[in-house]
Protein backbone atom coordinates (compact mmCIF):
# COMPACT_ATOMS: atom_id res chain seq x y z
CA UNK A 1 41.94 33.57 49.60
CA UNK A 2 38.19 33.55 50.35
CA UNK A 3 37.97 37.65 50.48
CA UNK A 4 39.57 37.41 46.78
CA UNK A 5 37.22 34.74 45.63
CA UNK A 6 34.16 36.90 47.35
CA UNK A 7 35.54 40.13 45.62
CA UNK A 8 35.94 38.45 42.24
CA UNK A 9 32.41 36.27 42.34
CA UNK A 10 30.55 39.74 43.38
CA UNK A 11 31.77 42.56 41.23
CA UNK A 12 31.50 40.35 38.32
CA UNK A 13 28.04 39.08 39.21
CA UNK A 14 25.98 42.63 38.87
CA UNK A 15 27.04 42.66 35.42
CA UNK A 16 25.76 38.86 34.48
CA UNK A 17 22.42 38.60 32.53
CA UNK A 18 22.36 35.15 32.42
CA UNK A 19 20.48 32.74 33.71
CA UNK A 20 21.50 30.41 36.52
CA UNK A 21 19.82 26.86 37.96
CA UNK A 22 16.43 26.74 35.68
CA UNK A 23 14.74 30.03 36.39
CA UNK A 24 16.78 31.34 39.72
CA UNK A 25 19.03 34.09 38.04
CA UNK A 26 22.98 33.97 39.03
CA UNK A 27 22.88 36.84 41.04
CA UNK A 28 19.93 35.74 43.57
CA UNK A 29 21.71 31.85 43.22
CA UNK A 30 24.88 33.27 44.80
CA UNK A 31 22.73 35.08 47.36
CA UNK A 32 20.55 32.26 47.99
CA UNK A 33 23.39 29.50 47.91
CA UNK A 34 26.26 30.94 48.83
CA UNK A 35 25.13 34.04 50.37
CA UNK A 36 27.42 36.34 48.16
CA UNK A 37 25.95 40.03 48.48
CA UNK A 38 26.86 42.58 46.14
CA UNK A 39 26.29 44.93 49.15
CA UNK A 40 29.48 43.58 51.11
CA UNK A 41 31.91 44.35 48.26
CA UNK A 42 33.56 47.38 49.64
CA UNK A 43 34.24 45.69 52.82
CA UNK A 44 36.01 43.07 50.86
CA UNK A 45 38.31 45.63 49.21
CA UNK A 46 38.91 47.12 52.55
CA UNK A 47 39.85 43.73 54.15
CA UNK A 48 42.40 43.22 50.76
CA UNK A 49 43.67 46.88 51.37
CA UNK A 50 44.56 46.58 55.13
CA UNK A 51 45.97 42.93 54.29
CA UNK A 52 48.22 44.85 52.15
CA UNK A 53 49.16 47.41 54.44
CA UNK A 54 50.17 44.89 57.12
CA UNK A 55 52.34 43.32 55.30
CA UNK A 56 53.99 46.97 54.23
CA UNK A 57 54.49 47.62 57.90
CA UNK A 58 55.85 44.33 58.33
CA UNK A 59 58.68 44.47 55.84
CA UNK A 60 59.19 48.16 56.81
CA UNK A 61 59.48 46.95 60.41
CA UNK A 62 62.21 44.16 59.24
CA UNK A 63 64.51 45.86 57.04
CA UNK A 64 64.77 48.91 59.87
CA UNK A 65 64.75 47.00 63.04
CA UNK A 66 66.23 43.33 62.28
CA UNK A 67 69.67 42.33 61.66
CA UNK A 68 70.08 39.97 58.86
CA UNK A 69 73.93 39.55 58.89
């Protein structure tokens, strides 16, 4: 859940003009307070990727190898 919510709060953040708490804008406020880079974004997707692909393997692994009779 947190890699979605970092994913989400980033790539939407570059694109934000707007202003955050008084003069801090909402890109350096998520940097500053919640330390949300923009830079760490791809290895966010990759985490949410190989999440994916574990679970793949997983089922794969289930419906060849176990039983359920």
């Amino acid at each position: 859940m947190a890699w979605t919510l970092y994913g989400l709060i980033t790539s939407r953040s570059c694109f934000s003009r707007t202003s955050g708490v008084g003069e801090t804008s909402l890109k350096q406020l998520l940097k500053d307070g919640f330390e949300f880079e923009h830079d760490f974004l791809p290895v966010a997707a990759a985490v949410h990727i190989e999440w994916i692909l574990l679970f793949v393997f997983v089922f794969a692994y289930g419906i060849k190898f176990l039983n359920f009779q």
